[in-house]
Protein backbone atom coordinates (compact mmCIF):
# COMPACT_ATOMS: atom_id res chain seq x y z
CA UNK A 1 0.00 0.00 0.00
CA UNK A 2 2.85 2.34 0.73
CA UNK A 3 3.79 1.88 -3.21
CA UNK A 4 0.43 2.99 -4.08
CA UNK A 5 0.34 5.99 -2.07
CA UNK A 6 3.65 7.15 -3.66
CA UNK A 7 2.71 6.68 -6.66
CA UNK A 8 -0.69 8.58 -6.45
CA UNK A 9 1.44 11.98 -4.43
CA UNK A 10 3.54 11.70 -7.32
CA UNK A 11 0.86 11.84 -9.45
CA UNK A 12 -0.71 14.46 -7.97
CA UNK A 13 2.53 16.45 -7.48
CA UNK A 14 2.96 16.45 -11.27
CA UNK A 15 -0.49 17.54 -11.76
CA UNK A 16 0.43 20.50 -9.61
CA UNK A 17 3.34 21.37 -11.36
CA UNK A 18 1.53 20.91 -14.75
CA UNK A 19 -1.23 23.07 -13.84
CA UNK A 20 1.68 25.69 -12.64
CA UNK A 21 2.87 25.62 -15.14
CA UNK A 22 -0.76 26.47 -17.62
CA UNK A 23 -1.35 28.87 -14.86
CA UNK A 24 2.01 31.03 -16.26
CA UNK A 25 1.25 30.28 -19.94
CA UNK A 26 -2.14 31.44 -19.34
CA UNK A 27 -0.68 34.67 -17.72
CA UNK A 28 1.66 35.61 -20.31
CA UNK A 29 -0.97 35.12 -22.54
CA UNK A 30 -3.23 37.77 -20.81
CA UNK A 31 -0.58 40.11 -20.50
CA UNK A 32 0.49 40.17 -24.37
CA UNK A 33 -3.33 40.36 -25.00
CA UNK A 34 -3.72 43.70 -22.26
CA UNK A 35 -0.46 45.02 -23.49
CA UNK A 36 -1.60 44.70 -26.85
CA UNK A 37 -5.09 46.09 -26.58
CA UNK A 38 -3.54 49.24 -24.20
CA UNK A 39 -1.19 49.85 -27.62
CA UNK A 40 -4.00 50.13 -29.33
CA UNK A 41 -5.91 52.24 -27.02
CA UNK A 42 -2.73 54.73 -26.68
CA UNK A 43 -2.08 55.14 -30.45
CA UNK A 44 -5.85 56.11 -30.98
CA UNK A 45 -5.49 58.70 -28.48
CA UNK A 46 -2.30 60.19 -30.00
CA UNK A 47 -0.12 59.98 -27.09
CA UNK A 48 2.99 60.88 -27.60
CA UNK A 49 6.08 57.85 -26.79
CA UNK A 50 8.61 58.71 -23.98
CA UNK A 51 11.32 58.42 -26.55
CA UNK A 52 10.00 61.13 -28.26
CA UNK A 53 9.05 63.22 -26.09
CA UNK A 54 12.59 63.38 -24.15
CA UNK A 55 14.21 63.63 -27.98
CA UNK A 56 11.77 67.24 -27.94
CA UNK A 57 12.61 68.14 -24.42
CA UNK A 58 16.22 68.07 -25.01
CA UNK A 59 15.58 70.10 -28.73
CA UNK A 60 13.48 72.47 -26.20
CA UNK A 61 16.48 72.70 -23.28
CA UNK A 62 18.86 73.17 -26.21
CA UNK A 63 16.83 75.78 -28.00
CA UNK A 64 15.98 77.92 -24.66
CA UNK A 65 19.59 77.79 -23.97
CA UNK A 66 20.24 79.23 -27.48
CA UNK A 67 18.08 81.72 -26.97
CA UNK A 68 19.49 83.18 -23.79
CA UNK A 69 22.96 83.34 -25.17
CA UNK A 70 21.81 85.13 -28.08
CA UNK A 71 19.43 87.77 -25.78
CA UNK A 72 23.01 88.30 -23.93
CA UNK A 73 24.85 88.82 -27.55
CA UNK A 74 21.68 91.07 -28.74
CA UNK A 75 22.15 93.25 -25.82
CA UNK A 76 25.37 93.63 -25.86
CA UNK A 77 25.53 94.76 -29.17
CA UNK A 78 22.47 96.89 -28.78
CA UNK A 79 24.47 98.37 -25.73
CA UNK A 80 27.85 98.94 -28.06
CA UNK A 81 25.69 101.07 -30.75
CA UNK A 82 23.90 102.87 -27.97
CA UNK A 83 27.40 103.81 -26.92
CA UNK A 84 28.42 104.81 -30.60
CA UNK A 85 25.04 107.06 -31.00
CA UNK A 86 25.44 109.04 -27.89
CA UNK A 87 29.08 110.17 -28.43
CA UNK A 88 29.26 113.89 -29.46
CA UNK A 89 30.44 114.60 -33.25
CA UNK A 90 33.32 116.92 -34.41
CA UNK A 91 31.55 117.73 -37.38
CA UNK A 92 28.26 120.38 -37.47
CA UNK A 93 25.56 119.24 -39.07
CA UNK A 94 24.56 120.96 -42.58
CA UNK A 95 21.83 122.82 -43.01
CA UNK A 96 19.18 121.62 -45.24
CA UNK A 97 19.91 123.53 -48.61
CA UNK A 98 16.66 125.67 -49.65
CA UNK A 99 14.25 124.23 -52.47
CA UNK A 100 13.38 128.28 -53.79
CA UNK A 101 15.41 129.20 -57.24
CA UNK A 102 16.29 131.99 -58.00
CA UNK A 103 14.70 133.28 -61.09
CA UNK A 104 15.80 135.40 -64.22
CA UNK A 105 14.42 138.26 -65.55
């Protein structure tokens, strides 16, 4: 009787493991099929990928970063003419030459 009992554990113990192992086949299978379906779900709702959206946060950084170094140059340059324009000239300024002619008699 002692064989018997073995033999029926050991039956039982590979039914276990058999079903264990359904149990994860089944379970990947329901995870492709959500992951799937939420792919779908995403794409018709035109969300954006996380790949591309830190490829346009960088270009964004990058950009702002641009633009701030190019404010500085702007008003530096701005500030250099302003300099130029103020300064006092040698020379007097001409004055406007008259449109009247003078005419013959």
């Amino acid at each position: 009787m002692n064989n018997g009992s073995n033999r029926v554990l050991d039956e039982l113990a590979k039914l276990v493991t058999d079903a264990a192992g359904a149990a994860q086949g089944v379970r990947r299978e329901v995870e492709t099929a959500f992951r799937g379906q939420a792919e779908r779900l995403l794409n018709t709702m035109d969300v954006v990928q996380r790949e591309d959206f830190e490829a346009v946060r960088e270009m964004a950084i990058r950009a702002r970063a641009e633009n701030t170094a190019l404010l500085a140059r702007i008003e530096a340059l701005e500030a250099l003419v302003g300099q130029k324009g103020k300064a006092p000239s040698d020379t007097p300024e001409k004055p406007a030459a008259s449109g009247s002619r003078s005419k013959k008699a």
